[in-house]
Protein backbone atom coordinates (compact mmCIF):
# COMPACT_ATOMS: atom_id res chain seq x y z
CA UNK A 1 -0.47 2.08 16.88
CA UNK A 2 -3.36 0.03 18.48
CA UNK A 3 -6.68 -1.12 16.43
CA UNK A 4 -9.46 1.62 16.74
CA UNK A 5 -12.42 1.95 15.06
CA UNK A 6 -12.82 4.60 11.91
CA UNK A 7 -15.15 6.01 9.08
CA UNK A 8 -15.42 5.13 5.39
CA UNK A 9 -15.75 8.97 4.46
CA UNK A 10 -16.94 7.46 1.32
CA UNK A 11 -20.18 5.84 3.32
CA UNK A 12 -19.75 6.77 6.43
CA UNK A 13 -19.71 3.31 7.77
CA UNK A 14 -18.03 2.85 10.97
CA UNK A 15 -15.05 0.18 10.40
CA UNK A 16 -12.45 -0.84 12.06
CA UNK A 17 -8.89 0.14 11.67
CA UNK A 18 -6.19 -2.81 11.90
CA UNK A 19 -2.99 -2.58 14.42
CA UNK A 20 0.15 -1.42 12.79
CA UNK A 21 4.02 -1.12 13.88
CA UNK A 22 5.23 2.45 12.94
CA UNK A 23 9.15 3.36 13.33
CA UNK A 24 9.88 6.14 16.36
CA UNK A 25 12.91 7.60 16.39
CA UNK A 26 13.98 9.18 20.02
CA UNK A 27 17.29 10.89 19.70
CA UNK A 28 19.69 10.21 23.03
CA UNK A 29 21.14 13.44 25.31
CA UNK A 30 24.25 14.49 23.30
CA UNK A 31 22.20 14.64 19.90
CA UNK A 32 19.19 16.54 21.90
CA UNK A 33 21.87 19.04 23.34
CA UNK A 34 24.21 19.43 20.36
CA UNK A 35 22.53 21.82 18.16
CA UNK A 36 21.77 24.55 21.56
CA UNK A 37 25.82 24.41 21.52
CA UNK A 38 26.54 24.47 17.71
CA UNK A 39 25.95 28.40 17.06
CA UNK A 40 27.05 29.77 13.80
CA UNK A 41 29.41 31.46 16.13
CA UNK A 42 31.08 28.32 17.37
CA UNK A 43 32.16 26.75 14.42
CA UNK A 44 34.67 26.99 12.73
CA UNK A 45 35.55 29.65 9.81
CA UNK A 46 35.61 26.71 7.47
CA UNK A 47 32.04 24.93 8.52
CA UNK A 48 30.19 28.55 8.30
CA UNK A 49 27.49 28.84 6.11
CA UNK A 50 26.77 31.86 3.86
C-alpha cells in the first residue's frame, strides 16, 4: 500500500499514513476453476458431506 495522508479521529488532525507491504494471494487457473467442477455430485460417495 502507498503512503497517503489520514485523520487522527481522536483530533482530527490530518497525518500522514506510512507505506506498508501487505501479502496478496492470487490463486493460478486450475485452483480458480476447480471448485465450478467439484459438485457434491462429482465426488465420490466417500468425500460427500452430510
Amino acid at each position: 500500500m502507498r503512503a497517503r495522508q489520514g485523520r487522527n479521529p481522536r483530533t482530527g488532525e490530518s497525518v500522514l499514513v506510512a507505506e506498508k507491504k501487505a501479502v496478496q494471494f492470487r490463486p493460478g487457473k486450475g485452483m480458480r476453476q476447480r471448485p465450478k467442477a467439484m459438485t457434491p455430485d462429482a465426488l465420490p460417495a466417500s468425500r460427500r458431506v452430510g
